[in-house]
C-alpha atoms as a PDB file:
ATOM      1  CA  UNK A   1     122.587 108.566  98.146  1.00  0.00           C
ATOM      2  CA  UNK A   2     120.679 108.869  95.105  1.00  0.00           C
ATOM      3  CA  UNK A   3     117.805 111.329  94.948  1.00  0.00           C
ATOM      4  CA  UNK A   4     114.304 110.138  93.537  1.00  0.00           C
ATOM      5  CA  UNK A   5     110.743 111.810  92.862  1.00  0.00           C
ATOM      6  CA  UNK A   6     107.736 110.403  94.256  1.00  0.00           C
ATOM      7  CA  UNK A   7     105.131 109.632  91.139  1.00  0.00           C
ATOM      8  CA  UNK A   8     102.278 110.647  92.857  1.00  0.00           C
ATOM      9  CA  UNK A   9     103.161 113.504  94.884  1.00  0.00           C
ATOM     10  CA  UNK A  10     106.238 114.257  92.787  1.00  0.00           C
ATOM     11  CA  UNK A  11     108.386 115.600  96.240  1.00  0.00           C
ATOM     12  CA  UNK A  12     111.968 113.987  96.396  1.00  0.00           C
ATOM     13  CA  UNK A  13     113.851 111.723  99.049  1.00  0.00           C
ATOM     14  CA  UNK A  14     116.994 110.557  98.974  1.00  0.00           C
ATOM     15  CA  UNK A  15     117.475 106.676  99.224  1.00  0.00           C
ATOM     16  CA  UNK A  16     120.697 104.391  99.134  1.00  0.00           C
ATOM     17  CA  UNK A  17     118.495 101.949  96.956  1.00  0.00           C
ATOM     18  CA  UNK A  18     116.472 102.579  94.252  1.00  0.00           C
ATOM     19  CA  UNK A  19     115.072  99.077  93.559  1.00  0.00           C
ATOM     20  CA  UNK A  20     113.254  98.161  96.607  1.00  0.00           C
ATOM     21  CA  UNK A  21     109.787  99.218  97.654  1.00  0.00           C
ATOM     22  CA  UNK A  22     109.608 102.393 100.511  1.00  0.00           C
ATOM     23  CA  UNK A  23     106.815 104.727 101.168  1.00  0.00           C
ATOM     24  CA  UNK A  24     107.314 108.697 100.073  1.00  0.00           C
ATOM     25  CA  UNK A  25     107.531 110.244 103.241  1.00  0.00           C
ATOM     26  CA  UNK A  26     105.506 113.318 102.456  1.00  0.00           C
ATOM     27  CA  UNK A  27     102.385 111.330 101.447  1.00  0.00           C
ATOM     28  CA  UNK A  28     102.932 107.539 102.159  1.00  0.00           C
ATOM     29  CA  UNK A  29     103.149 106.504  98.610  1.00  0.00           C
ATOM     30  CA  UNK A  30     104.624 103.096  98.064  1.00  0.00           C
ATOM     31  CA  UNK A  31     106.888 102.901  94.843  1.00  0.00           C
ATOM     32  CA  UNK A  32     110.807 102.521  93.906  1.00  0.00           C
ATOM     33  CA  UNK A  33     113.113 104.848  91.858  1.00  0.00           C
ATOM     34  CA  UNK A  34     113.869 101.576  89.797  1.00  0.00           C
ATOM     35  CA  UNK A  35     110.255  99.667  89.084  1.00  0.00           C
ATOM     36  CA  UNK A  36     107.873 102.341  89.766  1.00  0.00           C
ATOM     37  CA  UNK A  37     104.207 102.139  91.700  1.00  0.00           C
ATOM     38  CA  UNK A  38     104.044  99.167  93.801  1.00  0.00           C
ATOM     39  CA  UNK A  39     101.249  97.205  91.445  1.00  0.00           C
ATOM     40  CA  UNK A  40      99.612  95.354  94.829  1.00  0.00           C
ATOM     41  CA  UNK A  41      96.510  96.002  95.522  1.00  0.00           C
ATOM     42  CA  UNK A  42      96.393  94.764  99.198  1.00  0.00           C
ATOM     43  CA  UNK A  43      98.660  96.145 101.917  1.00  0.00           C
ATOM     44  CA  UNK A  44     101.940  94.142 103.056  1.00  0.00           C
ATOM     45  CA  UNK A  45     102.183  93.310 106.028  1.00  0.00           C
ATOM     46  CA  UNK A  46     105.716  93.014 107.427  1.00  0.00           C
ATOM     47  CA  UNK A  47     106.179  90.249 109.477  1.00  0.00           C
ATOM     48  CA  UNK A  48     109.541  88.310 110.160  1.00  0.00           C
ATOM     49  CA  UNK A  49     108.903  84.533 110.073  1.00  0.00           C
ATOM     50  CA  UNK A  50     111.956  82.022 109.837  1.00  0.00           C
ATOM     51  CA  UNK A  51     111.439  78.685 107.679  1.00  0.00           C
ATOM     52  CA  UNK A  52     114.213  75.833 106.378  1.00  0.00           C
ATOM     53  CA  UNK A  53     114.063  76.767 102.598  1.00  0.00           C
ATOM     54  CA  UNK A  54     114.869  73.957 100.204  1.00  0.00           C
ATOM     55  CA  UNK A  55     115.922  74.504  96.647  1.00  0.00           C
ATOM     56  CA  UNK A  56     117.935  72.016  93.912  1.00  0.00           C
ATOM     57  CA  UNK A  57     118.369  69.429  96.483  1.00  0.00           C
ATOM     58  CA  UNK A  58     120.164  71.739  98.942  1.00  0.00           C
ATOM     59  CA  UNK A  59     118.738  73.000 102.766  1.00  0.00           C
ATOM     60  CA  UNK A  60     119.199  77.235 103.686  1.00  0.00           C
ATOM     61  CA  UNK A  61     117.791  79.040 106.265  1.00  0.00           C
ATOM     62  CA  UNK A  62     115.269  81.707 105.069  1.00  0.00           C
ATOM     63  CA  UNK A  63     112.410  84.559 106.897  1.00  0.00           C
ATOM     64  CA  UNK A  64     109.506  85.784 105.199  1.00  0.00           C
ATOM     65  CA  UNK A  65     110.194  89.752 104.752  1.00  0.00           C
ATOM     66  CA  UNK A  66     106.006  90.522 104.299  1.00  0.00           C
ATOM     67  CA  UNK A  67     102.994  88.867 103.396  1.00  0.00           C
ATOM     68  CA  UNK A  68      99.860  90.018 101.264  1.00  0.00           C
ATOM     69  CA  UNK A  69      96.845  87.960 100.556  1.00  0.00           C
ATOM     70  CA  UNK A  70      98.285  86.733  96.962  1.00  0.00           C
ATOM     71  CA  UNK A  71     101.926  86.834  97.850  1.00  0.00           C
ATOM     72  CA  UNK A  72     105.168  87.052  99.989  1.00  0.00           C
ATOM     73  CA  UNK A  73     108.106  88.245 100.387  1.00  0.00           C
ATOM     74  CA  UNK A  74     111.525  85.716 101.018  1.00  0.00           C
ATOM     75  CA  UNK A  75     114.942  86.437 102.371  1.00  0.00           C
ATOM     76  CA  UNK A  76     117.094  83.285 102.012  1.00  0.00           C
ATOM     77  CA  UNK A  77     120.126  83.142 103.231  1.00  0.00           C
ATOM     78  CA  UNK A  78     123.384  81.454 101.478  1.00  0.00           C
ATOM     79  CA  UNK A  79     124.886  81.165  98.185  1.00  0.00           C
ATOM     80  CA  UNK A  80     121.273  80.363  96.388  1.00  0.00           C
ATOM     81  CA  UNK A  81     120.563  80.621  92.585  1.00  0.00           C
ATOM     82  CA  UNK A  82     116.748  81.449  92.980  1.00  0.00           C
ATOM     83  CA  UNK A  83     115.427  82.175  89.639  1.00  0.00           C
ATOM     84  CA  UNK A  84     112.589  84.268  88.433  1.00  0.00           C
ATOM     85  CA  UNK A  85     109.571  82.238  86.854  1.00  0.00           C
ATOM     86  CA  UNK A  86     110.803  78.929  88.901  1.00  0.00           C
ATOM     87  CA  UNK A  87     107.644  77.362  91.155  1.00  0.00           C
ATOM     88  CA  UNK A  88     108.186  77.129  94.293  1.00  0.00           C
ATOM     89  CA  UNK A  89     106.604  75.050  97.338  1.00  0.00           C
ATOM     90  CA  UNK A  90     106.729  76.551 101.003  1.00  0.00           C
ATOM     91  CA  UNK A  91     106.095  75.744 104.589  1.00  0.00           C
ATOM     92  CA  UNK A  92     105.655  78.688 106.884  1.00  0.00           C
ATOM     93  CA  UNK A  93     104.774  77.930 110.434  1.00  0.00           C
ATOM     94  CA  UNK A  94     101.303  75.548 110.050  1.00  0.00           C
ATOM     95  CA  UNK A  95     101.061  76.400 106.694  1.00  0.00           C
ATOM     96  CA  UNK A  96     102.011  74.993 102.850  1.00  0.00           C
ATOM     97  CA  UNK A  97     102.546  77.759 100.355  1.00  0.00           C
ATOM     98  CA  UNK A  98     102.706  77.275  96.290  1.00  0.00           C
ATOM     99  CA  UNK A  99     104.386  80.440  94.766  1.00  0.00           C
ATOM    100  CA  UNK A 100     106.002  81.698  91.581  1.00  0.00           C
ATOM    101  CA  UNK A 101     109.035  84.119  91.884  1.00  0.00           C
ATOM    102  CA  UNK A 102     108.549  87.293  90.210  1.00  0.00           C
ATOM    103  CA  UNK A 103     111.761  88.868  91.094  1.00  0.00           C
ATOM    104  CA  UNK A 104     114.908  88.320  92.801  1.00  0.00           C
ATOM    105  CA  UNK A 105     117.674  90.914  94.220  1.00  0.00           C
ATOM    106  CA  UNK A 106     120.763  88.554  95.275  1.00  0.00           C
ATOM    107  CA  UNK A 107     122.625  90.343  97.507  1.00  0.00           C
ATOM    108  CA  UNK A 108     126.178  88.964  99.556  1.00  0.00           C
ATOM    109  CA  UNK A 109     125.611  85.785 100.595  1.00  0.00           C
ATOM    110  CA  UNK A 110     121.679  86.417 100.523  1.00  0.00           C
ATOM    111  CA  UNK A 111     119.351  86.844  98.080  1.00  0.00           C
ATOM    112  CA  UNK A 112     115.698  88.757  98.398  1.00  0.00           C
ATOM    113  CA  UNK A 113     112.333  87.562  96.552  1.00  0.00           C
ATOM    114  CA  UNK A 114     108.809  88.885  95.750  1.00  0.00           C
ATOM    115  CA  UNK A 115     106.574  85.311  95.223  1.00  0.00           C
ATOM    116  CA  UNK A 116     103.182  85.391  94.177  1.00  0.00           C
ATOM    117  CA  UNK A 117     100.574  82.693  95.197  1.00  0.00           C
ATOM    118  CA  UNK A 118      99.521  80.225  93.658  1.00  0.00           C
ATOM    119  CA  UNK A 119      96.136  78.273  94.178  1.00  0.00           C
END
């Protein structure tokens, strides 16, 4: 457990990962220990929404993690080589989505992305 100071309220928490975004649980502020302030400026909202993900001419399953007005967040699942920058194009449920990643966090057999939306 690492330890980590809210920057507005400046109370610690403890947290097992610094790099993804949780609210302060004294005041609600969203940030992480590793990237700072959370630099949307519409709220997430999580919802769970499975879609086939293709990528280099191979098929994985994937979920949206949350979605915001200019972007969403992907869990894909599989040995994938998602980079940051590359352009992706998306169909979730009814709907065709053109997004740039701006981050990736590969995990075991997973990896986790932040895309922002393109018009």
């Amino acid at each position: 457990m690492l330890k980590i100071f809210c920057p507005k309220c400046r109370k610690s928490s403890y947290s097992s990962d610094v790099e993804s975004f949780k609210s302060c649980p004294h005041c609600g502020f969203v940030f992480s220990g590793k990237h700072g302030s959370d630099r949307r400026r519409e709220p997430r909202v999580e919802r769970q929404i499975p879609f086939d993900f293709s990528y280099q001419d191979r098929n994985f399953m994937a979920s949206t993690t949350d979605l915001s007005e200019r972007g969403v967040g992907i869990e894909v699942y599989g040995e994938v080589s998602i980079e940051e920058g590359d352009i992706l194009t998306l169909t979730i449920e009814d709907t065709t989505i053109r997004a740039k990643i701006m981050w990736v966090e590969k995990l075991p057999n997973k990896a986790r992305a932040g895309l922002e939306k393109l018009n």
